[in-house]
N, C-alpha and C. Protein backbone atom coordinates (compact mmCIF):
# COMPACT_ATOMS: atom_id res chain seq x y z
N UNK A 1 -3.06 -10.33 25.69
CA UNK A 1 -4.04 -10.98 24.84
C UNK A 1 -3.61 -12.43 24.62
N UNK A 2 -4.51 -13.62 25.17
CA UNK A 2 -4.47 -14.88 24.64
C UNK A 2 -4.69 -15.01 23.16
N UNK A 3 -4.10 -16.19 22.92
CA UNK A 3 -4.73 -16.91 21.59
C UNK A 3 -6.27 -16.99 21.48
N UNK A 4 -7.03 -16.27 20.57
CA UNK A 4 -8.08 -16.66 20.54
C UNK A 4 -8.68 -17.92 20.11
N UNK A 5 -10.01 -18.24 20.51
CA UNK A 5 -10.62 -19.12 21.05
C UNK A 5 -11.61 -19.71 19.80
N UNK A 6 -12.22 -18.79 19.04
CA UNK A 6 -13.42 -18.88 18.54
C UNK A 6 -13.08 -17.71 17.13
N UNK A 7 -14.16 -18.24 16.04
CA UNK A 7 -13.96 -16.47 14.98
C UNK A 7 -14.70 -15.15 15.61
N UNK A 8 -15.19 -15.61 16.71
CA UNK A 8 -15.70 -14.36 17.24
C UNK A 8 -15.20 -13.55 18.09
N UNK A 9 -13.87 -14.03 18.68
CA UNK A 9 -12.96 -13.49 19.34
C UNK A 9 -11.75 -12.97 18.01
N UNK A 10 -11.91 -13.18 17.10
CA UNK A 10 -10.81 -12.73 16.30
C UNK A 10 -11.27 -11.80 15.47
N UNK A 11 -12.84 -11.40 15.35
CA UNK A 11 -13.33 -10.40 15.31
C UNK A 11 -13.41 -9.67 16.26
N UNK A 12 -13.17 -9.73 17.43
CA UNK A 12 -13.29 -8.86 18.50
C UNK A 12 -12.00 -8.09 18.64
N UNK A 13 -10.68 -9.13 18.12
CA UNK A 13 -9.76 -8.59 18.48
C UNK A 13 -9.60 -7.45 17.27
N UNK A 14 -10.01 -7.93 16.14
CA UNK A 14 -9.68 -6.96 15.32
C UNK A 14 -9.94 -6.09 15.27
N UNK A 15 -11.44 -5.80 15.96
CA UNK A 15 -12.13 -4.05 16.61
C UNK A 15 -11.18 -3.83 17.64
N UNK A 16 -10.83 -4.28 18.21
CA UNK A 16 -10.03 -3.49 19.28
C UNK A 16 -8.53 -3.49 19.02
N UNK A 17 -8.14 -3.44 18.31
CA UNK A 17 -6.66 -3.45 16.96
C UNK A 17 -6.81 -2.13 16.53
N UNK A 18 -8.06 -1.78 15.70
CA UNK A 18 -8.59 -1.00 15.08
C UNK A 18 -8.84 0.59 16.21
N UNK A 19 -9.21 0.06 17.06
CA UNK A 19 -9.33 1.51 17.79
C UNK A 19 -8.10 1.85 18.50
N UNK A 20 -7.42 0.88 18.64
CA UNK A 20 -5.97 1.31 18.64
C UNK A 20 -5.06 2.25 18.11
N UNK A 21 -5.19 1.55 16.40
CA UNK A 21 -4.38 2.35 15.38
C UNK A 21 -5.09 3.49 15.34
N UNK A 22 -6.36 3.84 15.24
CA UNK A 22 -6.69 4.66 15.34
C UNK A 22 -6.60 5.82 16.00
N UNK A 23 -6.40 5.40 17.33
CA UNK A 23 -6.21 6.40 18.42
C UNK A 23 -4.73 6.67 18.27
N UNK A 24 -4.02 5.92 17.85
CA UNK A 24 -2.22 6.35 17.47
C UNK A 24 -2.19 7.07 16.14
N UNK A 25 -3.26 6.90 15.05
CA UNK A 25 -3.06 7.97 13.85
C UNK A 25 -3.37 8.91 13.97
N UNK A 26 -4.31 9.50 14.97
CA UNK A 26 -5.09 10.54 15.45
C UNK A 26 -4.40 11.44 16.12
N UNK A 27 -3.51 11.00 16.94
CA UNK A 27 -2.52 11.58 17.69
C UNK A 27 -1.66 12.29 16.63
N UNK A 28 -0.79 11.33 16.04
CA UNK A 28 0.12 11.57 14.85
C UNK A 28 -0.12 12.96 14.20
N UNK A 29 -1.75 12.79 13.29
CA UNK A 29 -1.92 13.68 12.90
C UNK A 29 -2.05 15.33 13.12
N UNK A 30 -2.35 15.13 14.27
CA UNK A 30 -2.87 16.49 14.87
C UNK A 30 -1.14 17.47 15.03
N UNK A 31 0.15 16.28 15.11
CA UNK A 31 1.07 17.07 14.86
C UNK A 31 1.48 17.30 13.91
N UNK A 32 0.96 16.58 12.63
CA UNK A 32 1.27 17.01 11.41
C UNK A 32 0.10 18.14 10.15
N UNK A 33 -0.81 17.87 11.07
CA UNK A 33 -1.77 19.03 10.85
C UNK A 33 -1.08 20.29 10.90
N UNK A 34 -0.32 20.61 12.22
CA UNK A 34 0.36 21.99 12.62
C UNK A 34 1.72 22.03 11.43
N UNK A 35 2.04 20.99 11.01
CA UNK A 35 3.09 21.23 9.97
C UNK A 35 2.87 21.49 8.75
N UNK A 36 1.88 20.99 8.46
CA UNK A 36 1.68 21.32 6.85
C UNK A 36 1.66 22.63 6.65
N UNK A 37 2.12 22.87 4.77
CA UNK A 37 1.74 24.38 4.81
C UNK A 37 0.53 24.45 3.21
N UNK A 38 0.53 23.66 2.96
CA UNK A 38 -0.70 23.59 2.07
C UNK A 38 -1.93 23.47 2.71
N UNK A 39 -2.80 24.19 1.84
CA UNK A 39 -4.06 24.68 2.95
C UNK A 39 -4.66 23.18 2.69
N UNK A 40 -5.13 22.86 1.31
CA UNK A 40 -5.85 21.70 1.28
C UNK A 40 -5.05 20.73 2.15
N UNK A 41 -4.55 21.06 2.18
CA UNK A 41 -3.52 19.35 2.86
C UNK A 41 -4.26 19.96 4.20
N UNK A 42 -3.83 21.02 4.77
CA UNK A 42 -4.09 21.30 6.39
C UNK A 42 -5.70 21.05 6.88
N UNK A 43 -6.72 20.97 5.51
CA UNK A 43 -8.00 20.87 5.66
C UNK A 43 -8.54 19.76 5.64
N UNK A 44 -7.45 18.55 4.94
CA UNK A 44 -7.90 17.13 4.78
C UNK A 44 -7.50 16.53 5.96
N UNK A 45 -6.28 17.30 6.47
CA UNK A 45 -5.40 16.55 7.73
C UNK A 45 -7.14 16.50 8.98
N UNK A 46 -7.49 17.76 9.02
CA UNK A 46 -8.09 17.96 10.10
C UNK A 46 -9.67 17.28 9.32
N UNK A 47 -10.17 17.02 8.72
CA UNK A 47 -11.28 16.27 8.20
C UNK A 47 -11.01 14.80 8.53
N UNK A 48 -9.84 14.48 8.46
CA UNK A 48 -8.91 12.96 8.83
C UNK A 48 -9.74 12.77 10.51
N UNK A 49 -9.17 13.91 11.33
CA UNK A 49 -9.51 13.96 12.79
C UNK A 49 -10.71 13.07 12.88
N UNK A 50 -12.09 13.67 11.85
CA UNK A 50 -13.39 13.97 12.18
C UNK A 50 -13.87 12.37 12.33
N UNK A 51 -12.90 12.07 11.00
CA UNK A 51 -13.18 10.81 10.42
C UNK A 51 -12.84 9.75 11.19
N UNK A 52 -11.39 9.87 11.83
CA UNK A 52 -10.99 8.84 12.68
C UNK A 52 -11.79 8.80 13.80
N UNK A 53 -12.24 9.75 14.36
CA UNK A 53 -13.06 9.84 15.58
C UNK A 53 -14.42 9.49 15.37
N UNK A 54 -14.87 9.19 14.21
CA UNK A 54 -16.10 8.76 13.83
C UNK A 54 -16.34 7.62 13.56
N UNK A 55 -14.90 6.66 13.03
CA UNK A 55 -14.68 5.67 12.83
C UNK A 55 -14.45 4.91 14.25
N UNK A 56 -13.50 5.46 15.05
CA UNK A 56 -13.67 5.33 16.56
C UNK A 56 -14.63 4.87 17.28
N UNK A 57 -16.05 6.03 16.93
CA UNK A 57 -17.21 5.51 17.95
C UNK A 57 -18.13 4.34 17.16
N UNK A 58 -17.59 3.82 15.90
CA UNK A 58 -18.36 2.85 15.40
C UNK A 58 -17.72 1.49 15.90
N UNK A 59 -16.30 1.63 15.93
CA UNK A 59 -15.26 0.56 16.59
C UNK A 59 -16.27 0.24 17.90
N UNK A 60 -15.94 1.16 19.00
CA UNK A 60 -16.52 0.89 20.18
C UNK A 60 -17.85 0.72 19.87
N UNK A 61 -18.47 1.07 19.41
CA UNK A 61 -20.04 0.41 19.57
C UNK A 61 -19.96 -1.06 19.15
N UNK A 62 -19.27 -1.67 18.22
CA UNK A 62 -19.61 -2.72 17.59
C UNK A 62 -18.88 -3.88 18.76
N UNK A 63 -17.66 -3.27 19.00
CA UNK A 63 -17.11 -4.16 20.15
C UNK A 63 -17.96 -4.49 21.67
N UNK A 64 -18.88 -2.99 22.27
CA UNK A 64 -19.82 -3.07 23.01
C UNK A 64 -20.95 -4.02 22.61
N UNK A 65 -21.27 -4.28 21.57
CA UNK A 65 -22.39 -4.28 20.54
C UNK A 65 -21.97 -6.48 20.85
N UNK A 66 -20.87 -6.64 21.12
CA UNK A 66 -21.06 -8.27 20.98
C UNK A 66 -20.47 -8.74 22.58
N UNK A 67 -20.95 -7.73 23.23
CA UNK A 67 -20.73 -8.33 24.49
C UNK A 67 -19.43 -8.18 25.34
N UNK A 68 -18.78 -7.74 24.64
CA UNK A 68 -17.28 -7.14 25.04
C UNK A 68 -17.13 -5.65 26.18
N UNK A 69 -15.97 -5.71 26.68
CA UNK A 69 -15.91 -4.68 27.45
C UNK A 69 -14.94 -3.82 26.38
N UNK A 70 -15.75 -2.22 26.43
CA UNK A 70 -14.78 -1.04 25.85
C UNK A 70 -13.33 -0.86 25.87
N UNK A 71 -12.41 -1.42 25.24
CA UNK A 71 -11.26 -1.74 25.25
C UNK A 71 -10.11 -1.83 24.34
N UNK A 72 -9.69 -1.48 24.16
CA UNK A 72 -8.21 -1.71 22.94
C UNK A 72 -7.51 -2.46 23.39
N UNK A 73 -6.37 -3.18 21.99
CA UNK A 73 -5.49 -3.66 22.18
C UNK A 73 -4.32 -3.21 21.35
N UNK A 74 -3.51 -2.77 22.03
CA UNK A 74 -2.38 -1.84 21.31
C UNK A 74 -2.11 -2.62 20.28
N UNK A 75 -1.72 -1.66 19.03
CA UNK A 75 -1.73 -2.20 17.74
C UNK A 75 -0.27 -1.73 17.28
N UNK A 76 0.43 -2.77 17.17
CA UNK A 76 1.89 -2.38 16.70
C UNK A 76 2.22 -2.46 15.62
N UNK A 77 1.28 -2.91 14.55
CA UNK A 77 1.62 -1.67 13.09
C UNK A 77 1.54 -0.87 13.09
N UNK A 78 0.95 -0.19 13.31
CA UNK A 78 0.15 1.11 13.63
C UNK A 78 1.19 2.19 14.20
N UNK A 79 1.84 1.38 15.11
CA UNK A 79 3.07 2.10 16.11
C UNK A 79 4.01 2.23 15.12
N UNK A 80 4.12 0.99 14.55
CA UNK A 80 5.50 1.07 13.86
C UNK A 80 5.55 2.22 12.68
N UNK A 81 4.06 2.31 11.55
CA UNK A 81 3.65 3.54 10.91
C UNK A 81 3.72 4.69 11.68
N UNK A 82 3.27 5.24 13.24
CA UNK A 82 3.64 6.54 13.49
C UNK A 82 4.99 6.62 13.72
N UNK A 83 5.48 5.77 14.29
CA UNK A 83 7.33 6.13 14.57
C UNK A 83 7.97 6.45 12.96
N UNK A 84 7.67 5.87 12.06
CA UNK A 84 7.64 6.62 10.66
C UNK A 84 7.59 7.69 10.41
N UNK A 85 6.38 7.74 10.75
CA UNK A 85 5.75 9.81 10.12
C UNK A 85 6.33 10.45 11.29
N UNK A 86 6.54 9.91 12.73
CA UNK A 86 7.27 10.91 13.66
C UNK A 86 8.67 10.92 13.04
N UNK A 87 9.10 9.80 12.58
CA UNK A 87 10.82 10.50 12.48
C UNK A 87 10.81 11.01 11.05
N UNK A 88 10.38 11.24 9.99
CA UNK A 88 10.17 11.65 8.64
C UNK A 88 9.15 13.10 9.02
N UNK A 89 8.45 12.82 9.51
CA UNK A 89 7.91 14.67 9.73
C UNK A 89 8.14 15.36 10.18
N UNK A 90 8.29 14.77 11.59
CA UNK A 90 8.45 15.71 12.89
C UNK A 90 10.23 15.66 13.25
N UNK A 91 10.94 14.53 13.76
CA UNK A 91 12.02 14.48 13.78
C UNK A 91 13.16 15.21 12.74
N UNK A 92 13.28 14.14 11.59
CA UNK A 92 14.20 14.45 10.69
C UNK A 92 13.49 15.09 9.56
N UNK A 93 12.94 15.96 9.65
CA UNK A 93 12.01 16.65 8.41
C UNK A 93 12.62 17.82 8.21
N UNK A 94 11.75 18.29 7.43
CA UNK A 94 12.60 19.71 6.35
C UNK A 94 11.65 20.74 6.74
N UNK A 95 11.81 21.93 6.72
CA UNK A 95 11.04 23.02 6.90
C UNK A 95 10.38 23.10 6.50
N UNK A 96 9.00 23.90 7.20
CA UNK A 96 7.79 23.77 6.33
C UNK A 96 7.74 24.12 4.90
N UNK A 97 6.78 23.85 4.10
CA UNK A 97 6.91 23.73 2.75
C UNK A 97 6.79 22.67 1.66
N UNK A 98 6.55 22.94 0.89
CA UNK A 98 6.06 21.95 -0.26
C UNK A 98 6.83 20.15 0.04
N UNK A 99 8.00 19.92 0.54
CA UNK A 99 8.84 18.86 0.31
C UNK A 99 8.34 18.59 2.25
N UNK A 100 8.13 19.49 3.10
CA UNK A 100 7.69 18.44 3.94
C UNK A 100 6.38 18.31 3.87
N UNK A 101 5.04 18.66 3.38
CA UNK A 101 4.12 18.31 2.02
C UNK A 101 3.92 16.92 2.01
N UNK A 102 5.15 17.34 1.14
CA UNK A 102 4.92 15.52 0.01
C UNK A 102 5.11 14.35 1.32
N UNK A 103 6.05 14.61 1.91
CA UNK A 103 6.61 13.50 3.17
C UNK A 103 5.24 13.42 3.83
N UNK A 104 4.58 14.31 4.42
CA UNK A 104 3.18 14.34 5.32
C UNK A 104 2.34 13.38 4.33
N UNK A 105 2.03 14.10 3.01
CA UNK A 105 1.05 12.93 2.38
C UNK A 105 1.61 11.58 2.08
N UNK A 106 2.88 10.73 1.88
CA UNK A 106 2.74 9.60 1.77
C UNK A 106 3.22 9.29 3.12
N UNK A 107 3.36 9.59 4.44
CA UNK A 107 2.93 9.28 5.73
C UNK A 107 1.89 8.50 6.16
N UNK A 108 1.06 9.84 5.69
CA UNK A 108 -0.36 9.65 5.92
C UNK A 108 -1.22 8.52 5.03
N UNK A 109 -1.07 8.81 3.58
CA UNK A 109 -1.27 7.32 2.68
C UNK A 109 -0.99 5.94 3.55
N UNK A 110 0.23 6.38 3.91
CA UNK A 110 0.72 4.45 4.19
C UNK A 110 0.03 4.21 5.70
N UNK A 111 -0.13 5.12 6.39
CA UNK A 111 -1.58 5.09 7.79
C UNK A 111 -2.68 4.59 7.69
N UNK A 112 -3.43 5.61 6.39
CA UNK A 112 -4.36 5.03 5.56
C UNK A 112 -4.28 3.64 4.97
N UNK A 113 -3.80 3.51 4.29
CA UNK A 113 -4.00 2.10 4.08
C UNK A 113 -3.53 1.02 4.98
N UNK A 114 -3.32 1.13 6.12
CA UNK A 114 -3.13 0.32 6.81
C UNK A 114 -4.76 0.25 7.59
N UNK A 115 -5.61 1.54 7.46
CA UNK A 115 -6.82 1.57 8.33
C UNK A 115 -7.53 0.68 7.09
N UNK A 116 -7.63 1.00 6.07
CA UNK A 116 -8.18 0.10 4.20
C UNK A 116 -8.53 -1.35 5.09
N UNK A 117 -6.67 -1.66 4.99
CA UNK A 117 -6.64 -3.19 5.40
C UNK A 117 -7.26 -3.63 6.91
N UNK A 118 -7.33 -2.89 7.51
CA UNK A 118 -7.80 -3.36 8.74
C UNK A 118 -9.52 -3.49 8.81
N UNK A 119 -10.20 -2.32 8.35
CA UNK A 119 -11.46 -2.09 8.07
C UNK A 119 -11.78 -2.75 7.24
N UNK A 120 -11.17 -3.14 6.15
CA UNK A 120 -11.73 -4.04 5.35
C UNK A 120 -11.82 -5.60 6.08
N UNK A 121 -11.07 -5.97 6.32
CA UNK A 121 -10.89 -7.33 6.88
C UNK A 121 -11.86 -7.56 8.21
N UNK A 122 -11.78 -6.63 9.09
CA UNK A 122 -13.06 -6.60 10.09
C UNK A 122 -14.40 -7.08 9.44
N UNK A 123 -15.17 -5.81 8.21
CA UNK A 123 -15.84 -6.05 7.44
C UNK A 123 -16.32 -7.56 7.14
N UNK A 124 -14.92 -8.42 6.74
CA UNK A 124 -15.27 -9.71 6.22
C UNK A 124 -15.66 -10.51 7.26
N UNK A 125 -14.58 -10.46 7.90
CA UNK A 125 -15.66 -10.91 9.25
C UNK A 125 -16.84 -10.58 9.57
N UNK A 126 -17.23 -9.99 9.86
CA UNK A 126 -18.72 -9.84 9.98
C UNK A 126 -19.43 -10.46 9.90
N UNK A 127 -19.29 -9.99 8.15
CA UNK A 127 -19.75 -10.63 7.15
C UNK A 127 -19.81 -12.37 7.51
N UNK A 128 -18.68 -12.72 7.79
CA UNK A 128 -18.52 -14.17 7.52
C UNK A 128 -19.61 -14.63 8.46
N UNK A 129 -19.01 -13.51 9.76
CA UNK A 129 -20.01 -14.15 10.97
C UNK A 129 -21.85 -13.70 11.00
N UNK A 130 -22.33 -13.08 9.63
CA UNK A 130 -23.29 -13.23 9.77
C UNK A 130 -24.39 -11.85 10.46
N UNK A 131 -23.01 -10.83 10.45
CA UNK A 131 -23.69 -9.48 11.37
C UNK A 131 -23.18 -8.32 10.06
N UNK A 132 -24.86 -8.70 9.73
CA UNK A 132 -25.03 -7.44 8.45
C UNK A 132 -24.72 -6.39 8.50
N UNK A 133 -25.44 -5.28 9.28
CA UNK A 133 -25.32 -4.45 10.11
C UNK A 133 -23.63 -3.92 10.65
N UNK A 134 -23.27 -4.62 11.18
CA UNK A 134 -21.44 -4.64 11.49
C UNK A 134 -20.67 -4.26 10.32
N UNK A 135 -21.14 -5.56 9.51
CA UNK A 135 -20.18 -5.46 8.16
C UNK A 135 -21.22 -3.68 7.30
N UNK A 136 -21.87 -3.80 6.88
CA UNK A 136 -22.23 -2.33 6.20
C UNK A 136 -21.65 -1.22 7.07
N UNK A 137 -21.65 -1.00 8.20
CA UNK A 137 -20.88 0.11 8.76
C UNK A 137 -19.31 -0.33 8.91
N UNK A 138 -18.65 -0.61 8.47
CA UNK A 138 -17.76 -1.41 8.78
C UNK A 138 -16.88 -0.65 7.03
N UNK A 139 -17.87 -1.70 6.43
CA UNK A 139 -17.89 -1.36 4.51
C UNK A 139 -17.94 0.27 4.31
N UNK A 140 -18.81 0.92 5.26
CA UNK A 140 -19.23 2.42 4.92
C UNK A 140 -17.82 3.51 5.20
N UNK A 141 -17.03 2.97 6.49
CA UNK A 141 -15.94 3.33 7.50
C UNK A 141 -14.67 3.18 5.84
N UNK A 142 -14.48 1.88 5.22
CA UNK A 142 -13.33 1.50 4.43
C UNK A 142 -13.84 2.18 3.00
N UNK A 143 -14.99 3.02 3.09
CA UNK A 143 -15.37 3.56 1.90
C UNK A 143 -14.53 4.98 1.95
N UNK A 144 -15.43 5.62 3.25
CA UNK A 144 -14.78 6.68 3.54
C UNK A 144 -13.23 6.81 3.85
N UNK A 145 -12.75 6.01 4.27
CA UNK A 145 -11.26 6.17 4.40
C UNK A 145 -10.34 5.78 2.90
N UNK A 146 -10.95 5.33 2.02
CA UNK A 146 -10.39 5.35 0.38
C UNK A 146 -10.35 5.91 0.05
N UNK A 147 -11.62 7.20 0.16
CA UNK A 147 -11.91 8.17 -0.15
C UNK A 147 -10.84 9.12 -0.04
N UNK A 148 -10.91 9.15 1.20
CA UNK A 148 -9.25 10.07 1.78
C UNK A 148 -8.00 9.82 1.18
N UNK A 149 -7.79 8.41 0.99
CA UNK A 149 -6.61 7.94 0.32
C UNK A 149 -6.65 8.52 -1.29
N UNK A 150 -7.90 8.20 -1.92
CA UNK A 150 -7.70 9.07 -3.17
C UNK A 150 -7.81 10.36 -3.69
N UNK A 151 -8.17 11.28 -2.93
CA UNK A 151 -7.81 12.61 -2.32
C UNK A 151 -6.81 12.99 -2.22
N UNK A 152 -5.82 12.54 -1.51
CA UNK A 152 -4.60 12.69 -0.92
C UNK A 152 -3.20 11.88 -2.40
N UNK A 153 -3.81 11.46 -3.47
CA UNK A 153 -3.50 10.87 -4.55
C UNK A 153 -3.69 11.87 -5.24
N UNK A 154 -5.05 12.29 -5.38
CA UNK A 154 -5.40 13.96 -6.25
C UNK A 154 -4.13 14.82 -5.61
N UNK A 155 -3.79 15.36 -4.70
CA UNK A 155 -3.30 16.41 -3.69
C UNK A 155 -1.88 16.08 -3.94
N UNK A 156 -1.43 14.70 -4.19
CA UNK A 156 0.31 14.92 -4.43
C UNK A 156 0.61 15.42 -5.68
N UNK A 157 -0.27 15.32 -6.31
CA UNK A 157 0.24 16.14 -8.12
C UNK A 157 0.86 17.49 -7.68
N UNK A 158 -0.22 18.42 -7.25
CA UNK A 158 0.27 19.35 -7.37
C UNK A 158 1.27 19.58 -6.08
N UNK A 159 1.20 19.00 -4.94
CA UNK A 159 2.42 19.31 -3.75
C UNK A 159 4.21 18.84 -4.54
N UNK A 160 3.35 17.66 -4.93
CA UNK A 160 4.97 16.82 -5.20
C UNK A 160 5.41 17.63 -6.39
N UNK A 161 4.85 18.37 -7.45
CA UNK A 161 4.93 19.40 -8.41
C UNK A 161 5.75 20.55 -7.41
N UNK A 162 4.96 20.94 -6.59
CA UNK A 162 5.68 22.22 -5.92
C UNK A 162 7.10 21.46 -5.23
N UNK A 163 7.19 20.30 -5.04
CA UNK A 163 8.15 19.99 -3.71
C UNK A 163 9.83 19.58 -4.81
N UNK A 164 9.12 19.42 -6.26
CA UNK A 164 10.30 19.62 -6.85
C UNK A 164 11.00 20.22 -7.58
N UNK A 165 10.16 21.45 -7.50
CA UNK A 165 10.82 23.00 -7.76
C UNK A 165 11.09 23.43 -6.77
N UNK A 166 11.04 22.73 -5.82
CA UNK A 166 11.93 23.33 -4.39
C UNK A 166 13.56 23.48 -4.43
């Protein structure tokens, strides 16, 4: 990837940033789906899937959508957040149960809000550049993924409750 050129290339890059991380949290999750042992957790993990993959085909449309070819650009926050939750969940983690739980949900939080910040900021662009449409699905994508984040805020009371009577 060159230096971009224009704000419309730095919106472009940021959709294709975005389907990046995405496609690397997606992955992530599906092995930490199999770890959890709280049901709600195991039901939000896999609702996460539905979401990222939904968020996914709005990425690619919008990037198709300005003339661009279907494409990512590897996103190395994103990397650097799963090598996280891989060595804290999967690697050096604790047996299933309440305390690897708690580790899965603020994993997953700090994923999440890295999608917040990314979706949100796309959004402004848009916006800035004038594509209504972009930015409201864009806005709708960083709604739903807060959503998850404060869910998963509800959900540590009682895990992180169980994970320290462990």
């Amino acid at each position: 990837m060159s230096a971009p050129d224009s704000f419309d290339e730095i919106y472009t890059d940021e959709l294709k940033d975005l389907w990046s991380a995405n496609d690397q949290m997606n992955r992530v999750l599906k092995k930490l789906t199999s770890k959890a042992s709280d049901a709600k957790l195991k039901e939000m993990l896999q609702k996460s899937h539905d979401g990222i993959e939904k968020h996914t085909a709005v990425v690619k449309e919008l990037i198709v959508a300005v003339g661009e070819k279907a494409s990512k650009e590897h996103c190395k926050g994103m990397e650097g957040l799963v090598a996280e939750a891989t060595k804290h969940c999967i690697e050096e983690a604790p047996k299933k149960g309440p305390l690897l739980d708690a580790i899965i949900i603020a994993q997953y939080q700090r994923m999440t809000h890295y999608g917040i910040a990314g979706f949100g900021t796309a959004a402004a662009y848009a916006e800035a550049l004038g594509k209504t449409e972009d930015a409201e699905k864009l806005k709708g994508a960083t709604k739903e993924i807060y959503g998850g984040d404060e869910y998963m805020n509800q959900l540590s009371t009682t895990v992180n409750a169980d994970a320290e009577r462990e």
